[in-house]
PDB file of N, CA and C in Angstrom:
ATOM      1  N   UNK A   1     -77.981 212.918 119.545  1.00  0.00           N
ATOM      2  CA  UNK A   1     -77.767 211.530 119.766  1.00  0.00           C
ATOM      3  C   UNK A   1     -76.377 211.132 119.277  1.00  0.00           C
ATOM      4  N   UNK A   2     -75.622 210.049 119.728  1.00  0.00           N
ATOM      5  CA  UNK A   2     -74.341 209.778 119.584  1.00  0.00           C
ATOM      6  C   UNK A   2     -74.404 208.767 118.964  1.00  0.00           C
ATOM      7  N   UNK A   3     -73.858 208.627 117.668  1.00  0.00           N
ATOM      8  CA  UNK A   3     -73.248 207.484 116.698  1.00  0.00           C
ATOM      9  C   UNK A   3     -72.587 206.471 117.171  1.00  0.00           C
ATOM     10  N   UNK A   4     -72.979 205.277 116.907  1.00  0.00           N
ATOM     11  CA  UNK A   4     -71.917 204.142 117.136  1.00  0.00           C
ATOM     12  C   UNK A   4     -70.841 204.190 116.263  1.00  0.00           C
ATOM     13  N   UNK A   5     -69.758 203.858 116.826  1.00  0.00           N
ATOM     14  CA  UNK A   5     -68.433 204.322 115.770  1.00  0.00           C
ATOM     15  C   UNK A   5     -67.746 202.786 115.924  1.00  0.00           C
ATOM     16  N   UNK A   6     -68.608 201.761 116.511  1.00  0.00           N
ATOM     17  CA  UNK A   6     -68.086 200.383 116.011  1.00  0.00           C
ATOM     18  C   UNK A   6     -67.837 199.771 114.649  1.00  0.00           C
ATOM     19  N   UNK A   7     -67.286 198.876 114.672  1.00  0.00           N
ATOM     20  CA  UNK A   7     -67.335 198.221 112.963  1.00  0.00           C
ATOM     21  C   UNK A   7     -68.671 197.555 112.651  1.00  0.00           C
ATOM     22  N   UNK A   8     -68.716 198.349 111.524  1.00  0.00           N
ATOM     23  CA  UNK A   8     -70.062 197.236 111.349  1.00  0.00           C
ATOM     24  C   UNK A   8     -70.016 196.170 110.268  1.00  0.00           C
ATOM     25  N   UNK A   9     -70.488 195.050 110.165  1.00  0.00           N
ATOM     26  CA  UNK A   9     -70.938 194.065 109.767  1.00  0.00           C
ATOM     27  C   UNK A   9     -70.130 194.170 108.391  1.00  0.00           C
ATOM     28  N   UNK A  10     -70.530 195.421 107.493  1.00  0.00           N
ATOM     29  CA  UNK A  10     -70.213 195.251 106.164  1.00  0.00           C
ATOM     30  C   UNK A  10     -68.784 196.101 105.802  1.00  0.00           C
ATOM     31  N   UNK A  11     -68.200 196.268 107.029  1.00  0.00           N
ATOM     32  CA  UNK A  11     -66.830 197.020 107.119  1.00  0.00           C
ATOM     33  C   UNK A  11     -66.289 195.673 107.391  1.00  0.00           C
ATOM     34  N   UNK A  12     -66.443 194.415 108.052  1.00  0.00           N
ATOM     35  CA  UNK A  12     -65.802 193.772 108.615  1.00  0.00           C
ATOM     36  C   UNK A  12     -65.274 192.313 107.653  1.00  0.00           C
ATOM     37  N   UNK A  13     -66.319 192.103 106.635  1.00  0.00           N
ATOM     38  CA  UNK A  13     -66.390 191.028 106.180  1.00  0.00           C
ATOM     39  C   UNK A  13     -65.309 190.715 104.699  1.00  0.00           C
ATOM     40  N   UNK A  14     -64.939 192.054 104.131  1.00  0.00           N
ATOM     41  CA  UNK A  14     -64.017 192.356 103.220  1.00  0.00           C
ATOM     42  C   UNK A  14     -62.727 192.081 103.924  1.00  0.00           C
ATOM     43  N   UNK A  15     -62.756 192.702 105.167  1.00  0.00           N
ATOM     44  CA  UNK A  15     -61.476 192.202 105.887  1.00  0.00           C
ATOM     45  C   UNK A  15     -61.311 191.047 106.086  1.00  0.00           C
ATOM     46  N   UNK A  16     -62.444 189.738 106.558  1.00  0.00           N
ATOM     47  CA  UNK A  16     -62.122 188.496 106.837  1.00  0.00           C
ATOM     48  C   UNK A  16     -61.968 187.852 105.417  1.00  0.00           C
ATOM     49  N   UNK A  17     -62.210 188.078 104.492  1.00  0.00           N
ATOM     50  CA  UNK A  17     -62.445 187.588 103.120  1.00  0.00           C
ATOM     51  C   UNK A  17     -60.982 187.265 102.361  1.00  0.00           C
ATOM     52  N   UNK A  18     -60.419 188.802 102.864  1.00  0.00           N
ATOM     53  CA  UNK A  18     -59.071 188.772 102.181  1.00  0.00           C
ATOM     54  C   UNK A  18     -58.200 188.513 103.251  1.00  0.00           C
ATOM     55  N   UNK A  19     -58.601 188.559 104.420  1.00  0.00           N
ATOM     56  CA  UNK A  19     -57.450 187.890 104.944  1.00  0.00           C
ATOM     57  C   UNK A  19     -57.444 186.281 105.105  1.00  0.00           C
ATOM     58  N   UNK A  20     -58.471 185.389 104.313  1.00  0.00           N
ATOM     59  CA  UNK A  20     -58.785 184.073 104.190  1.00  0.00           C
ATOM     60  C   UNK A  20     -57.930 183.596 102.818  1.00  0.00           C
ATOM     61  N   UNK A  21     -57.949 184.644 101.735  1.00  0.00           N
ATOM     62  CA  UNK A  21     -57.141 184.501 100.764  1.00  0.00           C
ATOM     63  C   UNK A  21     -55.978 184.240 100.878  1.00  0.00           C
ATOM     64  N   UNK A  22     -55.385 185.577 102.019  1.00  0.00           N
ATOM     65  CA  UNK A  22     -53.643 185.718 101.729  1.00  0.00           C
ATOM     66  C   UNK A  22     -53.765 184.242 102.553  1.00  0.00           C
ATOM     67  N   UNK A  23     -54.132 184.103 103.828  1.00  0.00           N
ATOM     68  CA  UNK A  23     -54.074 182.632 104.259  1.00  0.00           C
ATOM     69  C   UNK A  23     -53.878 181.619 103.507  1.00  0.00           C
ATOM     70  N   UNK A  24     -55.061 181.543 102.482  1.00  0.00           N
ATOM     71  CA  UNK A  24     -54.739 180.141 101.862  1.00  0.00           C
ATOM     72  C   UNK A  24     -53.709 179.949 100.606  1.00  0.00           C
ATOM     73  N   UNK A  25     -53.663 181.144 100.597  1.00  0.00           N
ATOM     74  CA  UNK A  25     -52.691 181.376  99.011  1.00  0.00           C
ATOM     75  C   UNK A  25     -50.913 181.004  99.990  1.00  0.00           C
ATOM     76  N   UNK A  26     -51.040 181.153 100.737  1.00  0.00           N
ATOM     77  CA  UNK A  26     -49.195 181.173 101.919  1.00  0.00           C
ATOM     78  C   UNK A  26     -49.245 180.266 102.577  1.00  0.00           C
ATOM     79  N   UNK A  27     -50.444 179.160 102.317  1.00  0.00           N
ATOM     80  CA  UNK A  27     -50.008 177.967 103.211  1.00  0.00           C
ATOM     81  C   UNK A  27     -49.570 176.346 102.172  1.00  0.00           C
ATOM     82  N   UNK A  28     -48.629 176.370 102.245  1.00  0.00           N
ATOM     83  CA  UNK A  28     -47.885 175.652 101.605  1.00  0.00           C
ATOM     84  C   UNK A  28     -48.497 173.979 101.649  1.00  0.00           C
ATOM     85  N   UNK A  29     -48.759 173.723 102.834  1.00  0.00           N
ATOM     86  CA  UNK A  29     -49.345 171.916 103.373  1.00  0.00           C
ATOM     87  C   UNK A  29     -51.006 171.784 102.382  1.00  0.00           C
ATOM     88  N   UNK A  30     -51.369 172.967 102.121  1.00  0.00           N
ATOM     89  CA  UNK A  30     -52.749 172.649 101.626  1.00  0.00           C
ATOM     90  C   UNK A  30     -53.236 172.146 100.822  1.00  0.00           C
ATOM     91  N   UNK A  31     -52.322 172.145  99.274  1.00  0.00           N
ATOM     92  CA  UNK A  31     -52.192 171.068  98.160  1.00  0.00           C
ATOM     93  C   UNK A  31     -51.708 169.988  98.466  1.00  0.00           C
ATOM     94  N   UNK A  32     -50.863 170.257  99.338  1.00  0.00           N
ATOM     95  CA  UNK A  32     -50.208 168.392  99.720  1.00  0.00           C
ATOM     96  C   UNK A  32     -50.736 168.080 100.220  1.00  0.00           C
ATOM     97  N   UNK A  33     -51.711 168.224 101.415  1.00  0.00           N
ATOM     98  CA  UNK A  33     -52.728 167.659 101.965  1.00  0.00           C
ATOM     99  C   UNK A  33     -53.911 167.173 101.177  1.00  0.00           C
ATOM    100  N   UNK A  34     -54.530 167.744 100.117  1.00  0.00           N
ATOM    101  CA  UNK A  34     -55.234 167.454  99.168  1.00  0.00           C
ATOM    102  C   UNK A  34     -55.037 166.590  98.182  1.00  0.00           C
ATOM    103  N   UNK A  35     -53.319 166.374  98.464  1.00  0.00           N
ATOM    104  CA  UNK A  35     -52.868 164.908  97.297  1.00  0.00           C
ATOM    105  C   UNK A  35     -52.663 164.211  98.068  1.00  0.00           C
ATOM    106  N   UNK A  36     -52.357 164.166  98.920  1.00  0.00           N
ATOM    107  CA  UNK A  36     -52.406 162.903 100.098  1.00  0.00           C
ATOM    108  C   UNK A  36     -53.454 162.123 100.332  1.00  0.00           C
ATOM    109  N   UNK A  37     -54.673 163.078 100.258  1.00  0.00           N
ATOM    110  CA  UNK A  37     -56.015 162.170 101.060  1.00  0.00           C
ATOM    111  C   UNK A  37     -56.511 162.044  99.614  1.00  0.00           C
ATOM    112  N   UNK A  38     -56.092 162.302  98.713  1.00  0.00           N
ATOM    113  CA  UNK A  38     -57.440 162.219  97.288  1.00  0.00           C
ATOM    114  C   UNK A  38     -56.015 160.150  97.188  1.00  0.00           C
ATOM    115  N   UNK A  39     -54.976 160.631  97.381  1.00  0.00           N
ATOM    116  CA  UNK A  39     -54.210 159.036  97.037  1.00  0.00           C
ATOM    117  C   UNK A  39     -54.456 158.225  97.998  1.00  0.00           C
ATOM    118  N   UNK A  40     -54.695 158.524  99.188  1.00  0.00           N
ATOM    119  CA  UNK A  40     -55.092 157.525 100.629  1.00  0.00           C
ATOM    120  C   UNK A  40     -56.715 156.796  99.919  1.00  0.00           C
ATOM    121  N   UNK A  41     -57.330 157.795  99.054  1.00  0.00           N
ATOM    122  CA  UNK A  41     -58.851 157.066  98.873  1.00  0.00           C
ATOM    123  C   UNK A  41     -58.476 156.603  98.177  1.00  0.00           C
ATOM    124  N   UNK A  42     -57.710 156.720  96.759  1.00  0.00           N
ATOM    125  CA  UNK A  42     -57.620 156.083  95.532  1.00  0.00           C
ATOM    126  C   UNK A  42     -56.597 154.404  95.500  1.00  0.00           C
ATOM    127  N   UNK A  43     -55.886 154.472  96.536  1.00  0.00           N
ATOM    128  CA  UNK A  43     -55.381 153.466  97.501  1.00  0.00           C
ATOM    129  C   UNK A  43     -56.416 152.482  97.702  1.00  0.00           C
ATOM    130  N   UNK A  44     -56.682 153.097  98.862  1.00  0.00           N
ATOM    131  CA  UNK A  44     -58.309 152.505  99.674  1.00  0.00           C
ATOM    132  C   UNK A  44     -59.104 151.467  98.523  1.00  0.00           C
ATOM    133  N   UNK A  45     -59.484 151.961  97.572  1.00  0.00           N
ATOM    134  CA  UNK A  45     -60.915 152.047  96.664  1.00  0.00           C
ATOM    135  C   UNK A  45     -60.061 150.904  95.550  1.00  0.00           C
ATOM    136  N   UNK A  46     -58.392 151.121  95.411  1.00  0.00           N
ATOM    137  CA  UNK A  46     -57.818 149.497  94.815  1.00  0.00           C
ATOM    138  C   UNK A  46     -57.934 148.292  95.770  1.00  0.00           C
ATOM    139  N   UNK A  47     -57.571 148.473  96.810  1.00  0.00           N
ATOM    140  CA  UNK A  47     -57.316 147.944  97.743  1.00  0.00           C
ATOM    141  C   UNK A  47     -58.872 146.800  97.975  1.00  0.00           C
ATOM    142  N   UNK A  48     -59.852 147.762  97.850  1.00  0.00           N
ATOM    143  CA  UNK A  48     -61.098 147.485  98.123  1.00  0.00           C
ATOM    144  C   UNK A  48     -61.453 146.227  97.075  1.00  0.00           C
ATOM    145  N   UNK A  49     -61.499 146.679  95.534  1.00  0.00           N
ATOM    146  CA  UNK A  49     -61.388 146.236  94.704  1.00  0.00           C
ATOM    147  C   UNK A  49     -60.796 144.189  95.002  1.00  0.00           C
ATOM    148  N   UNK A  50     -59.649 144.662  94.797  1.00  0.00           N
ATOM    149  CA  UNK A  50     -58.428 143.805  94.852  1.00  0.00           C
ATOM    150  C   UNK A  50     -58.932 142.309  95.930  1.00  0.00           C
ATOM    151  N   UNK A  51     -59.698 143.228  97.178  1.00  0.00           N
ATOM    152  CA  UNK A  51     -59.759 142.014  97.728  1.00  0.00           C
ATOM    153  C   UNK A  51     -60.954 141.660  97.541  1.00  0.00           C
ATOM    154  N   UNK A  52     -62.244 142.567  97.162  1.00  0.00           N
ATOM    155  CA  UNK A  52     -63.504 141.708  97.105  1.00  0.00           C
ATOM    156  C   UNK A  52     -63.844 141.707  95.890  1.00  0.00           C
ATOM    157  N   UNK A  53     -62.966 141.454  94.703  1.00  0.00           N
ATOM    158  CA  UNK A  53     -62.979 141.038  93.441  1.00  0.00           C
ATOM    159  C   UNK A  53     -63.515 139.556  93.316  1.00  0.00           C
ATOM    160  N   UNK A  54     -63.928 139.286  92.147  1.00  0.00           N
ATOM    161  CA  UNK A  54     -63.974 137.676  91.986  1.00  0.00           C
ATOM    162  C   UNK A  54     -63.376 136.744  91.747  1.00  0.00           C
ATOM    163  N   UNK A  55     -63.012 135.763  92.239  1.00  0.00           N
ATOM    164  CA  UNK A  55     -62.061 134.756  92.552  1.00  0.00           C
ATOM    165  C   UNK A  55     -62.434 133.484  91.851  1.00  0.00           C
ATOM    166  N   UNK A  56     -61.394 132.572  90.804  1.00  0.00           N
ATOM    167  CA  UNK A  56     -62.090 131.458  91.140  1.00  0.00           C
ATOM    168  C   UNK A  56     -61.855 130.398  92.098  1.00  0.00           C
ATOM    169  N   UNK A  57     -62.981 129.455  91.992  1.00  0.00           N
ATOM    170  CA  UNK A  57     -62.667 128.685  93.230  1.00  0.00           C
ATOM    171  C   UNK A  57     -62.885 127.091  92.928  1.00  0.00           C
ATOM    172  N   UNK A  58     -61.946 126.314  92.681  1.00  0.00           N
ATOM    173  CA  UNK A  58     -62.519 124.623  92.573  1.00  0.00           C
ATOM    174  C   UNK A  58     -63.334 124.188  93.568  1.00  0.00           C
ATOM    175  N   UNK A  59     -64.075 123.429  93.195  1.00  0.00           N
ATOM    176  CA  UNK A  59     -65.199 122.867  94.046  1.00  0.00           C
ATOM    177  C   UNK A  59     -64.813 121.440  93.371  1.00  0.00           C
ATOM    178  N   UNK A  60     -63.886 120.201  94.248  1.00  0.00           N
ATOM    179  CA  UNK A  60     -63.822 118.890  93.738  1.00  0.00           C
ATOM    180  C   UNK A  60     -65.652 118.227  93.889  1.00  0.00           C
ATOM    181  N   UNK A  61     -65.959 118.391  95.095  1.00  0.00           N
ATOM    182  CA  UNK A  61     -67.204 117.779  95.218  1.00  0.00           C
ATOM    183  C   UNK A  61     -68.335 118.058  94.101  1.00  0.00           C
ATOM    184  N   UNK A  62     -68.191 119.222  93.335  1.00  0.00           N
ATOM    185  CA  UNK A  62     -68.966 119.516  92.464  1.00  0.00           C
ATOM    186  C   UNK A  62     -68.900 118.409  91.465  1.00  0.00           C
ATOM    187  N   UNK A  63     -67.884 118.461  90.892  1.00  0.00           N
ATOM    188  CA  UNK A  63     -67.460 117.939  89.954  1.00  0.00           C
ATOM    189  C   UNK A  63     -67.172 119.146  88.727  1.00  0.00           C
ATOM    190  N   UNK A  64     -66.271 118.508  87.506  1.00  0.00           N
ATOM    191  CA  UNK A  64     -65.971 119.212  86.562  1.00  0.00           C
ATOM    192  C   UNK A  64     -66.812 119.832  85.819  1.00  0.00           C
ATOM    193  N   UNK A  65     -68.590 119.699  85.771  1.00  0.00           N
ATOM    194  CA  UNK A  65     -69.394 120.465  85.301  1.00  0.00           C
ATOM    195  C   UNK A  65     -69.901 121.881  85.747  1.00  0.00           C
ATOM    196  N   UNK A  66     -69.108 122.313  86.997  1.00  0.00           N
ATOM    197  CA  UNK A  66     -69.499 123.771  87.782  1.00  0.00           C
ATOM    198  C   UNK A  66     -68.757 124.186  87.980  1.00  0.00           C
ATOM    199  N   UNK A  67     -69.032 125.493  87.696  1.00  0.00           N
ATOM    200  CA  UNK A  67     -67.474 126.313  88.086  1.00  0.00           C
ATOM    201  C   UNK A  67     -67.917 127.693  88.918  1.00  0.00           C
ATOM    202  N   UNK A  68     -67.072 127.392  89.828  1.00  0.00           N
ATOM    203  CA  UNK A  68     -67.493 128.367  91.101  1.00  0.00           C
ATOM    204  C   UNK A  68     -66.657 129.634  91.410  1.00  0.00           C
ATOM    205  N   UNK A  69     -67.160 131.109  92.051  1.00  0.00           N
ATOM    206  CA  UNK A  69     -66.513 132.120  92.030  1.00  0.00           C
ATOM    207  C   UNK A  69     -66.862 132.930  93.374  1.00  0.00           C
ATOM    208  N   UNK A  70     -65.474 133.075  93.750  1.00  0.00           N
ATOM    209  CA  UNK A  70     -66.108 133.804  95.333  1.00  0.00           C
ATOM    210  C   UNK A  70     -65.543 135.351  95.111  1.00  0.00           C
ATOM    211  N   UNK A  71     -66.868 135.993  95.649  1.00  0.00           N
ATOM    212  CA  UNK A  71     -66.406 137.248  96.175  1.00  0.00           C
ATOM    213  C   UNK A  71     -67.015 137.980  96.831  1.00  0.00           C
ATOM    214  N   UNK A  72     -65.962 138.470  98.103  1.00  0.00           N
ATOM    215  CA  UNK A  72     -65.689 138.926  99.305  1.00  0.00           C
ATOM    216  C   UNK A  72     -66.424 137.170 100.296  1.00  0.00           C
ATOM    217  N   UNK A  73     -67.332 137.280 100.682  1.00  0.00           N
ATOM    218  CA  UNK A  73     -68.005 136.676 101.737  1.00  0.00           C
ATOM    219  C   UNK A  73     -68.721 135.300 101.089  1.00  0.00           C
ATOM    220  N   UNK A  74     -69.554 135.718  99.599  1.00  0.00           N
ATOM    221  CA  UNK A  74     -70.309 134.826  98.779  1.00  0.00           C
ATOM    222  C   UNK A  74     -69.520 133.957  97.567  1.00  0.00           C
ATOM    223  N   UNK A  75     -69.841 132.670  97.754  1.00  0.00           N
ATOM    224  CA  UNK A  75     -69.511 131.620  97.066  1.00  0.00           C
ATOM    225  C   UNK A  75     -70.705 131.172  95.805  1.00  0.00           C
ATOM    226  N   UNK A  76     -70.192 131.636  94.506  1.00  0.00           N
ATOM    227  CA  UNK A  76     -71.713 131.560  93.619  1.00  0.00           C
ATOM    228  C   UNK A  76     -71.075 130.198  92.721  1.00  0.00           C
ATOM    229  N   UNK A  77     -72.463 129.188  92.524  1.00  0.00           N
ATOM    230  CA  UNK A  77     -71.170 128.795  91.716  1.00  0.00           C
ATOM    231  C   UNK A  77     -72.435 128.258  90.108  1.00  0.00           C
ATOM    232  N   UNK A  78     -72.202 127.816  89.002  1.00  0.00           N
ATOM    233  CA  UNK A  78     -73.018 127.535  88.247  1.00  0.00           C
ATOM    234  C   UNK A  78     -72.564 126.403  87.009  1.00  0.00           C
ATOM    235  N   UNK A  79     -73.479 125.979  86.347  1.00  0.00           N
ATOM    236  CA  UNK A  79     -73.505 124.873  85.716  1.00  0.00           C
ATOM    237  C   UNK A  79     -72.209 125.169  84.807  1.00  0.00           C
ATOM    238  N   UNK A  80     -71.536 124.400  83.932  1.00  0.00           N
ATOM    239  CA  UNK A  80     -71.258 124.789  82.185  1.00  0.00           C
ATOM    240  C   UNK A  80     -72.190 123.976  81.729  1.00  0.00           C
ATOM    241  N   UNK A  81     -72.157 125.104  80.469  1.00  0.00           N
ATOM    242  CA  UNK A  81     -72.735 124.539  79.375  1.00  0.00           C
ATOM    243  C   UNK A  81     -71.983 124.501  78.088  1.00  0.00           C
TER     244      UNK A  81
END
């Protein structure tokens, strides 16, 4: 009977392994790409902050006993005491 003299499976995978290494170890964009998008979120996530933070807000009709605070969409507002 005649041997398969293909690669097999566990000849092949040492080869893709290390050639994934030298790849990532020689590609230069891959850390900068990784500081780019980690600062695009950390951007984002002030940004986010910044605008749907709490605000205050006069309310004349209230009068000077309430003091009111908006943030993003909702207007809360409550007594002093």
């Amino acid at each position: 009977m005649q041997q398969d003299a293909g690669i097999q499976l566990q000849d092949l995978a040492p080869r893709v392994l290390r050639s994934a290494d030298v790849r990532r170890s020689t590609d230069p964009g891959g850390w900068l790409r990784t500081l780019a998008i980690a600062v695009c979120l950390v951007a984002g996530a002030v940004l986010l902050i910044a605008v749907t933070g709490p605000k205050h807000v006069s309310s004349a009709a209230l009068g000077s006993e309430w003091q009111c605070s908006k943030a993003a969409f909702v207007t809360t507002c409550r007594p002093l005491s």
